[in-house]
Protein backbone atom coordinates (compact mmCIF):
# COMPACT_ATOMS: atom_id res chain seq x y z
CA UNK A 1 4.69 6.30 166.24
CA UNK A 2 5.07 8.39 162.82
CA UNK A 3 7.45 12.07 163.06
CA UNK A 4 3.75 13.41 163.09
CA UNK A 5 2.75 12.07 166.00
CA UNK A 6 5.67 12.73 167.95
CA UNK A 7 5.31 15.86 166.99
CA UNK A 8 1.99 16.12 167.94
CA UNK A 9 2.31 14.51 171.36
CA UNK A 10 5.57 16.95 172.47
CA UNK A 11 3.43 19.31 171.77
CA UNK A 12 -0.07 18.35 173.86
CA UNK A 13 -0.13 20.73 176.50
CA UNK A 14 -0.43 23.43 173.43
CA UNK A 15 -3.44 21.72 172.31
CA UNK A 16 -4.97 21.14 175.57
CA UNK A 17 -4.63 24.30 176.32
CA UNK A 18 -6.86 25.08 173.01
CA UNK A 19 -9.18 22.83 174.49
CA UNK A 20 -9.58 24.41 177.93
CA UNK A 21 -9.42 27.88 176.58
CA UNK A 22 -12.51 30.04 177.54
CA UNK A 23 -13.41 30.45 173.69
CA UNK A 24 -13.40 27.07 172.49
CA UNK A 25 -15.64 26.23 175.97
CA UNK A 26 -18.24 28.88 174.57
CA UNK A 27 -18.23 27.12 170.91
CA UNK A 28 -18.69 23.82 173.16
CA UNK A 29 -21.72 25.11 174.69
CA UNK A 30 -23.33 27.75 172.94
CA UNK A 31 -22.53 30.56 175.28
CA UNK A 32 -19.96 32.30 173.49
CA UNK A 33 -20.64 35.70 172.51
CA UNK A 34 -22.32 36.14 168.88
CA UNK A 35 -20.25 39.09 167.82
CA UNK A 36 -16.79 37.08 169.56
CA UNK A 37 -17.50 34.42 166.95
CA UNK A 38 -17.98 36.52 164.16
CA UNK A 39 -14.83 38.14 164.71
CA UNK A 40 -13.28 34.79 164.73
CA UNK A 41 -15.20 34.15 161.55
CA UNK A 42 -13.76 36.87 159.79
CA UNK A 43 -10.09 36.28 160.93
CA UNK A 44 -10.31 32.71 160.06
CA UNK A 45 -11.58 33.78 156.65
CA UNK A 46 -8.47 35.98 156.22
CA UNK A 47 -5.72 32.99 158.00
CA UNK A 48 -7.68 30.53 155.20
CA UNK A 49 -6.43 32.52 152.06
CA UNK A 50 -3.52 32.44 153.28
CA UNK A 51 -3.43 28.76 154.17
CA UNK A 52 -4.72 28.09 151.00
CA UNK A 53 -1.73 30.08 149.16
CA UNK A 54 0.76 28.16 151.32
CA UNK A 55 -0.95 24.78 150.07
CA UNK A 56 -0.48 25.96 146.27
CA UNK A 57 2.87 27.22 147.24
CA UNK A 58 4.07 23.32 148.62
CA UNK A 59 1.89 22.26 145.50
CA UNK A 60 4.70 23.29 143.14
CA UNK A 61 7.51 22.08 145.17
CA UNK A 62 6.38 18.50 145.09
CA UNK A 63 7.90 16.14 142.25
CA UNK A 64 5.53 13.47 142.91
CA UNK A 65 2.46 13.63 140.71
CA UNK A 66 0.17 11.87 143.71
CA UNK A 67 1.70 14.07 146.39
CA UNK A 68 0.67 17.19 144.08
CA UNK A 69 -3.05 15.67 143.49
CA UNK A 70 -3.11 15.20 147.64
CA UNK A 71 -2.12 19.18 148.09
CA UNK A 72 -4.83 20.18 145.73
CA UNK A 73 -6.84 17.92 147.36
CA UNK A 74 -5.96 19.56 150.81
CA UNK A 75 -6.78 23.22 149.14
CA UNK A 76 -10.09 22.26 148.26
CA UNK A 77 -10.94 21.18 151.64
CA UNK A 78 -9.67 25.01 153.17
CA UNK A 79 -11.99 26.32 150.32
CA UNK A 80 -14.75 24.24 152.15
CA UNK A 81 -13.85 25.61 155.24
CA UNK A 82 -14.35 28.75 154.04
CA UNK A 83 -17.87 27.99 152.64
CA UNK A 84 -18.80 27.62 155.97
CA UNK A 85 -17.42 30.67 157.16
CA UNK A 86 -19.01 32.13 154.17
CA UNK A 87 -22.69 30.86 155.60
CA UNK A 88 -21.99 32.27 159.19
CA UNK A 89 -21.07 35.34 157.14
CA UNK A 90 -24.42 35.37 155.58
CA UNK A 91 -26.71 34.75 158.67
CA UNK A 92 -24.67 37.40 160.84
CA UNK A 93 -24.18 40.07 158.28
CA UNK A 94 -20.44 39.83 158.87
CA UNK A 95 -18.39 41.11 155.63
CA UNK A 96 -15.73 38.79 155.05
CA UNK A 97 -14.15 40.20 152.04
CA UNK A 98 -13.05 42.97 153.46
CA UNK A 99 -11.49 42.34 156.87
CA UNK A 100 -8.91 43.80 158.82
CA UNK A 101 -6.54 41.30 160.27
CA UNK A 102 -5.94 41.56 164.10
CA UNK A 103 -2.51 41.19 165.61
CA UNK A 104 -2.48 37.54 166.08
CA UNK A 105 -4.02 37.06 162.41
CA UNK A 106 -1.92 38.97 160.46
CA UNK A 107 1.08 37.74 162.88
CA UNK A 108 0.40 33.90 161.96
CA UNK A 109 -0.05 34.28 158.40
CA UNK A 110 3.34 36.60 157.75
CA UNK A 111 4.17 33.67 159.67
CA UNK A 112 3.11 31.05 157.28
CA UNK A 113 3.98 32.95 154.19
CA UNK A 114 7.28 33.43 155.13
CA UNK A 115 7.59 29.99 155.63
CA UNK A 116 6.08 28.63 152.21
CA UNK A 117 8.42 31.00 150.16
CA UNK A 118 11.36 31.09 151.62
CA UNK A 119 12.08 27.67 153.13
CA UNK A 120 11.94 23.57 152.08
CA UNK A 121 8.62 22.21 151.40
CA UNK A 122 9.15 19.88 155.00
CA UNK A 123 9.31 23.07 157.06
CA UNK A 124 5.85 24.68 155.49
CA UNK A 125 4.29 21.62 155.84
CA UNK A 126 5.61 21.62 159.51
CA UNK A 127 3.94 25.11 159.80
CA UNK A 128 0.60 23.68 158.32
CA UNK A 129 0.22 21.02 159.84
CA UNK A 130 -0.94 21.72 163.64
CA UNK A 131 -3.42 23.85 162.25
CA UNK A 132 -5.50 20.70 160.43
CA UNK A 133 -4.85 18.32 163.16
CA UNK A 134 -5.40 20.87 166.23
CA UNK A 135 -9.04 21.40 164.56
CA UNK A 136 -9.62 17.76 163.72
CA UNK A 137 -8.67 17.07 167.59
CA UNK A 138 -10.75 19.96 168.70
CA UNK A 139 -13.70 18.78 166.87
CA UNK A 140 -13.89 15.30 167.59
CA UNK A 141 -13.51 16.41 171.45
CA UNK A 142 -16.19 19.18 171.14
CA UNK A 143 -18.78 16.25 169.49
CA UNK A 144 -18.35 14.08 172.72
CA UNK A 145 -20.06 16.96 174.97
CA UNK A 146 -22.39 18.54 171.89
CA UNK A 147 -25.80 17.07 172.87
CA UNK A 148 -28.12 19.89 172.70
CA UNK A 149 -28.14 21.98 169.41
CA UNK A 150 -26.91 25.30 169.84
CA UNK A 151 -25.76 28.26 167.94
CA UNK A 152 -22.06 26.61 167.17
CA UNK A 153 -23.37 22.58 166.85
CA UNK A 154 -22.57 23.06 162.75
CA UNK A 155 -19.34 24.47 163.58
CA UNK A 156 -18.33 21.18 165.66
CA UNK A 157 -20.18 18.77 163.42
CA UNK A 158 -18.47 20.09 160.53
CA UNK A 159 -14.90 20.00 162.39
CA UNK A 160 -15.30 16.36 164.03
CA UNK A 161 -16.71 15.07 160.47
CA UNK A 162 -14.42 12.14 158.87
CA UNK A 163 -13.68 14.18 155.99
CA UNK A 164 -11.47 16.70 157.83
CA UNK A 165 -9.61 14.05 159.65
CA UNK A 166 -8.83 12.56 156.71
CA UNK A 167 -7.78 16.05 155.62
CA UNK A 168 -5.58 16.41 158.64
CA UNK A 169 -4.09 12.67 157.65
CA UNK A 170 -3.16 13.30 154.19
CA UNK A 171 -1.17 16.18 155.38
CA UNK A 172 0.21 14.38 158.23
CA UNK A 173 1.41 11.59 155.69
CA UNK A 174 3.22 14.54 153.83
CA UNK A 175 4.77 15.92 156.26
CA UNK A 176 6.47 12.01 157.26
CA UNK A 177 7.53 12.40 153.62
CA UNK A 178 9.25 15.24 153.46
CA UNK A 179 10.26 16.69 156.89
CA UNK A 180 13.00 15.16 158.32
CA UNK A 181 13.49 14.29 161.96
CA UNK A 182 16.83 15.14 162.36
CA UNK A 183 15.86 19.08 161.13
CA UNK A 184 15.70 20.93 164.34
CA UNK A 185 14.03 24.05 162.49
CA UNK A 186 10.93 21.16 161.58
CA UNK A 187 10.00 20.81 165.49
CA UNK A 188 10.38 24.95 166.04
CA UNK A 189 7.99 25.47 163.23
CA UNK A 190 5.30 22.75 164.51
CA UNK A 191 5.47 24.39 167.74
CA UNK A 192 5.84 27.67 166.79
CA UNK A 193 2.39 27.19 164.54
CA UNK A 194 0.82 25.34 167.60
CA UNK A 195 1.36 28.77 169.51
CA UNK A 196 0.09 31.01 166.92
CA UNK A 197 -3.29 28.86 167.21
CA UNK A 198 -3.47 29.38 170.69
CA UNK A 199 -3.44 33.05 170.74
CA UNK A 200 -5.50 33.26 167.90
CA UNK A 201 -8.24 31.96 170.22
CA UNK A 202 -7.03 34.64 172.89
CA UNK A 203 -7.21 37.13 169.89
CA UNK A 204 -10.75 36.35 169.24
CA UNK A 205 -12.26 36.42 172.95
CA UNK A 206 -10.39 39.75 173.78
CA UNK A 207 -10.35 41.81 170.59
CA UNK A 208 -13.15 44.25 171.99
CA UNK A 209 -12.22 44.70 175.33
C-alpha cells in the first residue's frame, strides 16, 4: 500500500460520510434542489481557481522537468472541470464570475493558499490531494446506482470518467514523491482537506435556510 493510500484509507469514514451525505444522495438521484446545485456550482467555480493557483504554485517548486509537465497536466484537467461548471452556468443562468464565497468556500481555499505559499511542496500536495481522489471515489460510486438520466447524470459521468481517475493518480504518484511519511503535518493536512470537503457539501445544502 503507497503513503497515498494509507492516507486515504485512515481517512474513510471522511469520505463515506461524503457519500452518505444528503447532497451527494440528491446528485445520485436527481432530487436535489436546482438552485442547491447551482450554489454548489458557483462555489466550486470559485474553490477551482484557487485549486488551480495552488497547482501552478507546486508547478514551480518541482525540479523535475516530468513532475512539472504532470502539474500542468493536472491544471488543465481543473480548467476542464470548470468547463463544466461553466455549461451548468449557462443552462441555469448562474453568474460564475462574480461569486461570493460562502463560509466553508472561502474557509477551504485560505486554507489551500496558505498552504501552497507558505509550506513544502509535500504538504500542498497533501492539501490537494483528497480533493481529486474524494471526487474520483464519489463518481465511480455515484455511476453504480445512475441508471435513469436525470438532471445531475453529466455531473457523475463526467466525475466517474477514466480521465479524472487518472487525474487523481498522477497526483497521488506526486504526493508518494514528495511527502514524506514520517511528516506528521502531511497526515493533518490530508485530513484537514478531507474535512473541508465535507462541509463544503453541508455548505451547499444549507446555505438558504
Amino acid at each position: 500500500m503507497s503513503f497515498a493510500q494509507q492516507l486515504w484509507q485512515e481517512n474513510r469514514e471522511i469520505a463515506q460520510s461524503c457519500r452518505n451525505h444528503p447532497f451527494v444522495r440528491g446528485i445520485e438521484d436527481g432530487s436535489l434542489a436546482k438552485k442547491l446545485f447551482s450554489y454548489y456550482v458557483s462555489q466550486d467555480a470559485f474553490f477551482l481557481k484557487a485549486f488551480a493557483r495552488a497547482y501552478t504554485i507546486a508547478g514551480a517548486r518541482v525540479t523535475d522537468w516530468n513532475d512539472f509537465k504532470t502539474l500542468h497536466h493536472l491544471t488543465e484537467g481543473v480548467l476542464g472541470e470548470l468547463q463544466l461548471h461553466e455549461g451548468y452556468a449557462r443552462e441555469w443562468g448562474v453568474d460564475i464570475t462574480q461569486v461570493e464565497p460562502g463560509a466553508a468556500t472561502r474557509h477551504y481555499t485560505d486554507f489551500v493558499l496558505a498552504i501552497a505559499w507558505g509550506k513544502e511542496l509535500g504538504q500542498t500536495l497533501a492539501a490537494l490531494v483528497p480533493c481529486m481522489r474524494l471526487y474520483a471515489w464519489l463518481g465511480q460510486e455515484l455511476a453504480k446506482t445512475n441508471g435513469k438520466k436525470h438532471l445531475y447524470s453529466n455531473w457523475i459521468n463526467t466525475y466517474s470518467s477514466k480521465e479524472i481517475e487518472e487525474l487523481a493518480s498522477e497526483l497521488e504518484r506526486l504526493l508518494v514523491l514528495y511527502a514524506s511519511p514520517k511528516d506528521k503535518q502531511i497526515a493533518e493536512t490530508y485530513r484537514y482537506a478531507m474535512e473541508c470537503e465535507l462541509r463544503f457539501f453541508e455548505a451547499a445544502l444549507t446555505w438558504d435556510l
